[in-house]
C-alpha atoms as a PDB file:
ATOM      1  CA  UNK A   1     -18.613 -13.694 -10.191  1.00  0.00           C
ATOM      2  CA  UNK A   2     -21.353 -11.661 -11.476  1.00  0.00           C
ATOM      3  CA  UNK A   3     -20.241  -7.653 -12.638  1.00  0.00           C
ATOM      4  CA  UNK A   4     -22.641  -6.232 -10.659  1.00  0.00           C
ATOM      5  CA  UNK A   5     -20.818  -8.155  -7.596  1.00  0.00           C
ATOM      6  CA  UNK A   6     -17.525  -7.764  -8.803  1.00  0.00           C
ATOM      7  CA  UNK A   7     -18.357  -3.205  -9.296  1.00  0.00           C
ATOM      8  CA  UNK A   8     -19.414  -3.430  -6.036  1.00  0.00           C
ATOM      9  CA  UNK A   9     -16.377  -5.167  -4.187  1.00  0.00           C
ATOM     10  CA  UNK A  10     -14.696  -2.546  -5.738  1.00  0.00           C
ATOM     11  CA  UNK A  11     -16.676   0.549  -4.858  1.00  0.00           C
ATOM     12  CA  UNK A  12     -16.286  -1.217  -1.142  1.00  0.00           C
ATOM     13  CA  UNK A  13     -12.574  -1.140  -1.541  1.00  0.00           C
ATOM     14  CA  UNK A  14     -12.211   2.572  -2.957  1.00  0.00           C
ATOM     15  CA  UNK A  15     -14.495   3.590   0.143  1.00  0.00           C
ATOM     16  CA  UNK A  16     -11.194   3.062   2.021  1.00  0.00           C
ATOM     17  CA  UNK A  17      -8.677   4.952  -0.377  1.00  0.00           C
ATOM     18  CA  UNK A  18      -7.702   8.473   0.293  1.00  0.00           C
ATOM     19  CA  UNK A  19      -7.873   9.236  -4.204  1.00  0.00           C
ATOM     20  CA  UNK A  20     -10.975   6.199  -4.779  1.00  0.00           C
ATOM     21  CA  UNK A  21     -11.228   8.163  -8.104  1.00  0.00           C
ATOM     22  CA  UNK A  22      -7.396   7.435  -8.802  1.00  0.00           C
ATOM     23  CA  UNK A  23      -8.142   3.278  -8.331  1.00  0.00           C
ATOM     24  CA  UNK A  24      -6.414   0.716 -10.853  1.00  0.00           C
ATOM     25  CA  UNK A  25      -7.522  -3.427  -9.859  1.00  0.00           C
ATOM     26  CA  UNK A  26      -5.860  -5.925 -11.322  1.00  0.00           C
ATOM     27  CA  UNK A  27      -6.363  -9.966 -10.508  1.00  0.00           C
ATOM     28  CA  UNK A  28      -9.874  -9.665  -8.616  1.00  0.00           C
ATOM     29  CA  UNK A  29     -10.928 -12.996  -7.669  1.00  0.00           C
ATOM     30  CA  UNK A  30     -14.577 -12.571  -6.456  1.00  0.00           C
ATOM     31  CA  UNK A  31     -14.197 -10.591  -2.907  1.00  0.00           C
ATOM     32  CA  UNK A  32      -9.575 -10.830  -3.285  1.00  0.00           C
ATOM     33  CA  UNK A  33      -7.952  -8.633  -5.713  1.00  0.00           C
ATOM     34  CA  UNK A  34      -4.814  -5.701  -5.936  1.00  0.00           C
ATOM     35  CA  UNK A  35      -5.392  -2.364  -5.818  1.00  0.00           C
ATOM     36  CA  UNK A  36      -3.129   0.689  -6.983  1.00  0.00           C
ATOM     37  CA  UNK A  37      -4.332   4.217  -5.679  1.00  0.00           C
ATOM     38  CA  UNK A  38      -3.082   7.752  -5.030  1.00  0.00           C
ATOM     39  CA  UNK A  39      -1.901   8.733  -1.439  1.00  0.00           C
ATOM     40  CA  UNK A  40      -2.297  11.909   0.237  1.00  0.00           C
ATOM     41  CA  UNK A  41       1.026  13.227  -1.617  1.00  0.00           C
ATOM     42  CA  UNK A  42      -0.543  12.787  -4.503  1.00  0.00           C
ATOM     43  CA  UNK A  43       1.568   9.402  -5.824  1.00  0.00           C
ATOM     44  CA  UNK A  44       0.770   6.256  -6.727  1.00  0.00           C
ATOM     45  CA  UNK A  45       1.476   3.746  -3.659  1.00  0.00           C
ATOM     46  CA  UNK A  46       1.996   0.485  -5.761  1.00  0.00           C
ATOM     47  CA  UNK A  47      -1.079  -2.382  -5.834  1.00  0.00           C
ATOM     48  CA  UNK A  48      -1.460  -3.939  -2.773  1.00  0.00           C
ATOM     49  CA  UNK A  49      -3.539  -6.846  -2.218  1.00  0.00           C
ATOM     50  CA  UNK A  50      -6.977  -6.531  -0.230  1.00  0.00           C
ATOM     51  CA  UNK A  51      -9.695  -8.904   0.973  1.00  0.00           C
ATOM     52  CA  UNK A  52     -13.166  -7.705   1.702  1.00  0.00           C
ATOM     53  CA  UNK A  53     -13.621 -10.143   5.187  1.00  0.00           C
ATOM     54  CA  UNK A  54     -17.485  -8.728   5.651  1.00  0.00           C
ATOM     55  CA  UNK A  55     -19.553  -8.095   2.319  1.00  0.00           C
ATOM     56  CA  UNK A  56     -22.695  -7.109   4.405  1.00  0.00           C
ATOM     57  CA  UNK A  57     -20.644  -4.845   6.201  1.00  0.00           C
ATOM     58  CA  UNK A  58     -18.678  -3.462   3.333  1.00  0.00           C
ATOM     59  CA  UNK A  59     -15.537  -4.400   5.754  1.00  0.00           C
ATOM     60  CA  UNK A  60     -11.771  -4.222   3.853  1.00  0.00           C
ATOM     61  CA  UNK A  61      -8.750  -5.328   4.859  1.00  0.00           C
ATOM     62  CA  UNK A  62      -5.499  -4.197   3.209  1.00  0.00           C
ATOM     63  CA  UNK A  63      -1.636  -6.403   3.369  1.00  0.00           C
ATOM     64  CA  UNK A  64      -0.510  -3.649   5.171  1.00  0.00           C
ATOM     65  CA  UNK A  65      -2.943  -3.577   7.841  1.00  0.00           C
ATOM     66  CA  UNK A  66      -1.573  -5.602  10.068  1.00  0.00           C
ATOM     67  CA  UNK A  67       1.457  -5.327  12.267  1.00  0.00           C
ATOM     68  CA  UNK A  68       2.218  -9.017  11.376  1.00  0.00           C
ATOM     69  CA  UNK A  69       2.164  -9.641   7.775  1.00  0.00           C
ATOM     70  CA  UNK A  70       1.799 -13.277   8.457  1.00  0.00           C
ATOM     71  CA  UNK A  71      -1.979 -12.306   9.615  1.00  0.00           C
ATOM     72  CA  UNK A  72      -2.712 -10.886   5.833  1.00  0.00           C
ATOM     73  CA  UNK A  73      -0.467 -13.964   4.584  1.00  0.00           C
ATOM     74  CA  UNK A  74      -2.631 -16.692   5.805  1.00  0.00           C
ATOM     75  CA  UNK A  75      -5.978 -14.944   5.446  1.00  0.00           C
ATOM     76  CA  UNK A  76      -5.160 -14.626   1.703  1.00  0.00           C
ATOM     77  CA  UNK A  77      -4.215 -17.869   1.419  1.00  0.00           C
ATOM     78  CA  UNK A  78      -7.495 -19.345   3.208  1.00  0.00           C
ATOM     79  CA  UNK A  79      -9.699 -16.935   1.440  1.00  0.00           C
ATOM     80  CA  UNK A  80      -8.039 -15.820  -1.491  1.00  0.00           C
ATOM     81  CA  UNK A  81      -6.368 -18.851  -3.374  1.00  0.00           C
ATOM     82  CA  UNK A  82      -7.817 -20.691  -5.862  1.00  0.00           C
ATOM     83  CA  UNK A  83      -8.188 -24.585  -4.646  1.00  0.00           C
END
């Protein structure tokens, strides 16, 4: 993945944080990675894993987003995992 991709999956991603200043990534994959940020509170929340679905719309989705984890689960694994 080329840096100038891989900065700007993760400016996309901190568009969606309440702290994007506060942002640690850790095992980015191209447009699949974890993300630790500050909450409102003013904590850490613990990385979560996101996958940015759209590029040309800039369009993230977190593991908690859905009500059914299984949703997040096989997106990852469809999108995400190395083959």
């Amino acid at each position: 993945m080329p840096a100038f991709l891989e900065i700007e999956v993760r400016e996309w991603v901190k568009s969606n944080l309440k702290d994007p200043s506060s942002a640690q990534f850790r095992n980015q994959f191209e447009f699949c990675g974890e993300v630790n940020a500050k909450n409102a509170f003013g904590g850490y929340t613990g990385f979560k894993k996101f996958i940015v679905i759209s590029p040309n719309e800039k369009q993230v989705v977190f593991e908690d987003t859905f009500d059914d984890p299984n949703i997040f689960v096989e997106l990852w694994n469809g999108v995400c995992v190395k083959k």
